[in-house]
Structure formats: C-alpha cells, structure tokens
Protein backbone atom coordinates (compact mmCIF):
# COMPACT_ATOMS: atom_id res chain seq x y z
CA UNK A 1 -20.83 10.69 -1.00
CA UNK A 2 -18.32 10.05 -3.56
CA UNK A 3 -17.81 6.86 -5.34
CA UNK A 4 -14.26 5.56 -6.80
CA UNK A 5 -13.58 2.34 -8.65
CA UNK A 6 -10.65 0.61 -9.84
CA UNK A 7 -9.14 -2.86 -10.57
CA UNK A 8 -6.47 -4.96 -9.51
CA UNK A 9 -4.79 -7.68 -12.42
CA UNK A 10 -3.23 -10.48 -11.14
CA UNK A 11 -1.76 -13.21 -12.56
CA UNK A 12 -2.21 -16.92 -10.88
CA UNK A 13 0.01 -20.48 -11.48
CA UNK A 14 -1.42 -23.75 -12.06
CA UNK A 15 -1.65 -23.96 -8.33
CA UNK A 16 -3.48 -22.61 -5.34
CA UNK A 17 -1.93 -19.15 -5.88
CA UNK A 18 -1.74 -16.08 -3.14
CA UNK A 19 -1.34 -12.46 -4.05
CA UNK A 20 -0.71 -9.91 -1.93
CA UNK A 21 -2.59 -6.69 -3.17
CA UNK A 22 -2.21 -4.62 0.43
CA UNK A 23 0.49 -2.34 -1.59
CA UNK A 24 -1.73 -2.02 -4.75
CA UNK A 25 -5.16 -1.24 -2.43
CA UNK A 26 -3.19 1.49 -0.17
CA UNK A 27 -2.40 3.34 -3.61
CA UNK A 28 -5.67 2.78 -4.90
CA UNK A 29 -7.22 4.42 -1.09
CA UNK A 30 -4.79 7.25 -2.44
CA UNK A 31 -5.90 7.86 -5.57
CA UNK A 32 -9.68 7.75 -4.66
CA UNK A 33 -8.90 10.93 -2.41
CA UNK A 34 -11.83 9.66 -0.06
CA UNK A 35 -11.05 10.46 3.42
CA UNK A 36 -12.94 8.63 5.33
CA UNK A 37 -15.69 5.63 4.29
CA UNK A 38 -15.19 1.95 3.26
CA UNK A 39 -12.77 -0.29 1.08
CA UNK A 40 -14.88 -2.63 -1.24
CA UNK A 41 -12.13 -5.47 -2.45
CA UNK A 42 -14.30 -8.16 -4.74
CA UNK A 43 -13.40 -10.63 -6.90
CA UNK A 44 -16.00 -11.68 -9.29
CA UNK A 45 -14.37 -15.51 -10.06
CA UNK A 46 -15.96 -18.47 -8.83
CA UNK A 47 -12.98 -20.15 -7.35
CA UNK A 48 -11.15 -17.13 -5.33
CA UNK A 49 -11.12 -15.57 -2.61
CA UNK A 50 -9.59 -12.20 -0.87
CA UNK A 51 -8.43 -12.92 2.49
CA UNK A 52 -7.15 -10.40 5.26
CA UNK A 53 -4.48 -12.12 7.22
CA UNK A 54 -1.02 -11.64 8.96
CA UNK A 55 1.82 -11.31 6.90
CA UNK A 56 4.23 -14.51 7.55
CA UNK A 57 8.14 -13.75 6.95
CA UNK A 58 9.40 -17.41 6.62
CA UNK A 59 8.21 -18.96 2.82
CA UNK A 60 8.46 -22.53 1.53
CA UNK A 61 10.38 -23.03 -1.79
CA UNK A 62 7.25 -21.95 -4.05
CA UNK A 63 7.40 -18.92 -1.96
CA UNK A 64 4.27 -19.35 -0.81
CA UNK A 65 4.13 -17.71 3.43
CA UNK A 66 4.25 -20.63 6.09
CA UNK A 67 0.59 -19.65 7.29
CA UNK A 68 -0.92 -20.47 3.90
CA UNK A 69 1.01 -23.53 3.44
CA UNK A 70 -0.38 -24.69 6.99
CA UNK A 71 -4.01 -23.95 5.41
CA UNK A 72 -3.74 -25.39 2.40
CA UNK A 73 -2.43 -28.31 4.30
CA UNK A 74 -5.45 -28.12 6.33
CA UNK A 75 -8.15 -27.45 3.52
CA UNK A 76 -6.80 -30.53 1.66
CA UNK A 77 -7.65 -32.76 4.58
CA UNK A 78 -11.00 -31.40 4.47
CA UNK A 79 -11.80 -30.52 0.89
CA UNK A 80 -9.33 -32.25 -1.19
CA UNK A 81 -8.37 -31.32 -4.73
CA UNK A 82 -10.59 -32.70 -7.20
CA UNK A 83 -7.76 -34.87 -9.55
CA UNK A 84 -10.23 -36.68 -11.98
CA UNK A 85 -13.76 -37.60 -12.48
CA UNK A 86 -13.65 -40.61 -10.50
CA UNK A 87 -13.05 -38.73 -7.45
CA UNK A 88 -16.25 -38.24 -4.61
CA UNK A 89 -17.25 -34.86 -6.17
CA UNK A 90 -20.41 -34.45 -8.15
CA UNK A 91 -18.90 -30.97 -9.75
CA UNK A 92 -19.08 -30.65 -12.91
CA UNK A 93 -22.44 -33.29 -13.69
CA UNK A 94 -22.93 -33.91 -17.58
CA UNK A 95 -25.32 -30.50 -18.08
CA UNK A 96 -22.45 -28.09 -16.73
CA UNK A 97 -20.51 -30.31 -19.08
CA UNK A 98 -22.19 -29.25 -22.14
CA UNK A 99 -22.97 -25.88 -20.91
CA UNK A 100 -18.87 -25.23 -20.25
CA UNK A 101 -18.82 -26.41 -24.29
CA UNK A 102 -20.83 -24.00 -25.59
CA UNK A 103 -19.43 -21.10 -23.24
CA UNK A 104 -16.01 -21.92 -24.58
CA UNK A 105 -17.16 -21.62 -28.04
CA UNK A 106 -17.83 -18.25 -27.56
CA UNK A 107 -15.33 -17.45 -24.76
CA UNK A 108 -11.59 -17.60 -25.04
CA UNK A 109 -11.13 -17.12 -21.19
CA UNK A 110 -13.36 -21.08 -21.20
CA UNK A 111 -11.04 -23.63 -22.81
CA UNK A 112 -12.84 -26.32 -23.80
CA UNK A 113 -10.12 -28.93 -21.77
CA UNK A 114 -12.27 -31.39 -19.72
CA UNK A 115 -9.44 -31.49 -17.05
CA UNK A 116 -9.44 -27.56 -16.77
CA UNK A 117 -13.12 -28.03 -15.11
CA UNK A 118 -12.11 -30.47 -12.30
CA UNK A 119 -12.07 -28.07 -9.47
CA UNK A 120 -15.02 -28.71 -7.39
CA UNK A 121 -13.10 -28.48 -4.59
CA UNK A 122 -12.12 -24.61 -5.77
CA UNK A 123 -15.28 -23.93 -5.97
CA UNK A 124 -16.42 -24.64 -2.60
CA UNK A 125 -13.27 -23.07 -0.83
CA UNK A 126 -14.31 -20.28 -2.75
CA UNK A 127 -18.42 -20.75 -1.49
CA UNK A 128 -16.44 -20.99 2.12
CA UNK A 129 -13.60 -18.05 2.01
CA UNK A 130 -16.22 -16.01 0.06
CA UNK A 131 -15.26 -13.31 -2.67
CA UNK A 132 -14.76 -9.84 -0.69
CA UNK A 133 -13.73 -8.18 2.24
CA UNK A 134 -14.35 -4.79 3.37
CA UNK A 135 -12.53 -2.50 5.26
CA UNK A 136 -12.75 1.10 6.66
CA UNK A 137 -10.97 4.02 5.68
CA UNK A 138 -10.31 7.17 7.64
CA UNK A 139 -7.59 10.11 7.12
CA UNK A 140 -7.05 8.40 3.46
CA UNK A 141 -5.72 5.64 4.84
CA UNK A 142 -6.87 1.95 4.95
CA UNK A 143 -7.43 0.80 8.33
CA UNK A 144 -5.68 -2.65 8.42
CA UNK A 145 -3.47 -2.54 10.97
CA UNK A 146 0.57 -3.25 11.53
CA UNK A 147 0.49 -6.78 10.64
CA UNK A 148 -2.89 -7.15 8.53
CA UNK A 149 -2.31 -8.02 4.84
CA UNK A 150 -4.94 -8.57 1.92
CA UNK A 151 -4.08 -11.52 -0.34
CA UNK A 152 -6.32 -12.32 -3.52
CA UNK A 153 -6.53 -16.12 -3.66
CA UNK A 154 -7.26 -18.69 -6.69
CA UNK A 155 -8.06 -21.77 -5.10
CA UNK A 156 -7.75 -23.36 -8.74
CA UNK A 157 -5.20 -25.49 -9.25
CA UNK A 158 -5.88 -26.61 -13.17
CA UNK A 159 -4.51 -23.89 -15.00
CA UNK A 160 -2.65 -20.46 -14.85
CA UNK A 161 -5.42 -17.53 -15.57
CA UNK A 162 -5.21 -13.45 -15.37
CA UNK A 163 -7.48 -12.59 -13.23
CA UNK A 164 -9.21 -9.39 -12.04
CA UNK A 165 -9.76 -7.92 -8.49
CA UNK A 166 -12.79 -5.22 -8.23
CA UNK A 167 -12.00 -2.50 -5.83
CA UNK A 168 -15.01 0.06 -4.64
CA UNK A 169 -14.56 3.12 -2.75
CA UNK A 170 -17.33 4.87 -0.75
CA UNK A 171 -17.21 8.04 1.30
CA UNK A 172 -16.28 11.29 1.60
C-alpha cells in the first residue's frame, strides 16, 4: 500500500467562509498516482470543517452559494455567533483566557486580541460538522459524483486567517 500526502492553503474572511477545494483534491488524487483506495481530507483547526455537498449555481452578493446561506441562516438560529462576553456562552472561561496569553506570546498565528477568542459558537459547529471527510478512489479518480463538491469551512467569524487543509492518500 502506498501512502501520499499533501496540503491544501486557503485563505478565510472575517466571516463564516466556504472554499471549494473539489478542483485542488482531484489534482492532488492525480498526483498521488494511487488507483484505487481512499481520500483522507482533514483539517486540523478547531473551528472548521470540510463538508461534501451539492454545488449551488445561484450566490448571494458575498458570493457565498444559496445552500450555505440557507445553513448559516439555520445554524444561527440554533448556535448563534458569540458577539461579546456577555452573551450565554461559557467559551472562553478565565483559564483558557490566560492560557490563549501565553500561547500568543510564543505564537504569531494567536493574537493576543480578547475579541479574536469569542467564537464559542465556531467551535461547536466545528465539534458538530467535524474536521474530515473521506472518500473512495478508484481508476485515479475521486468518487464524488456529478453534483458532489468538497468545501473547507471556517466557521470563525473574528478574523481573516490562512489556513491549512491535510490531504492523505491510501492505496494502491
């Protein structure tokens, strides 16, 4: 069994921000010249997801696909964003406070700007969505259907970030 790794940079606004990698992953299948096995797609930050969904034509002015506005919409009814500390989330407590201080000390990807750590509600859309997907590969190609897409999601809305996408390729 062969093993093939490579990573996906993506760039995210102060917003909940949507990336679709499907192009980037189908070159990546490519390159691995694995046949047939699986498609590994992780990301290792807290507050994103990747998400395997249909591809919508029709975008809202940000540009963002109707389906994910309607589940934003949704997810905000049921986890809304996190806007100060006086709001009903717990996230961050005065320990992850101090811990987030230090970290940024040593860090530069941690500013040390209390508002930049108001996203409880990232965090557990995140917990919920979860960080990977998996999907099968056979003839070299990623099996994913017509219509299926794979977006990389940062459910953070505090700041823009770079962030990284892992991608793992098993088989033979």
């Amino acid at each position: 069994m062969k093993v093939y790794q490579d990573e996906i940079k993506i760039k995210t606004a102060a917003r909940v921000t949507y990336q679709n990698i499907t192009e980037q992953l189908k070159q990546i299948v490519k390159n691995s010249a694995i046949k047939n096995g699986i498609c590994l797609v992780q990301t290792p930050h807290t507050t994103c997801s990747v998400l395997f969904e249909e591809y919508v034509h029709d975008h809202d002015f940000n540009g963002d696909e109707f389906l994910q506005v309607d589940l934003n919409n949704i997810l905000d009814k049921i986890i809304p964003p996190e806007k100060s500390e006086n709001s009903n989330y717990r996230y961050p407590g005065p320990e992850h406070v101090r811990f987030l201080e230090e970290l940024s000390q040593k860090d530069k990807n941690y500013p040390n700007e209390k508002n930049t750590i108001l996203n409880g509600d990232a965090h557990i859309k995140g917990s919920l969505f979860g960080s990977n997907q998996t999907f099968g590969i056979k003839a070299n190609e990623l099996l994913i259907g017509s219509v299926g897409y794979v977006y990389f999601v940062d459910w953070d809305q505090n700041r823009a970030r770079s962030r990284k996408c892992n991608v793992v390729i098993l088989g033979e």
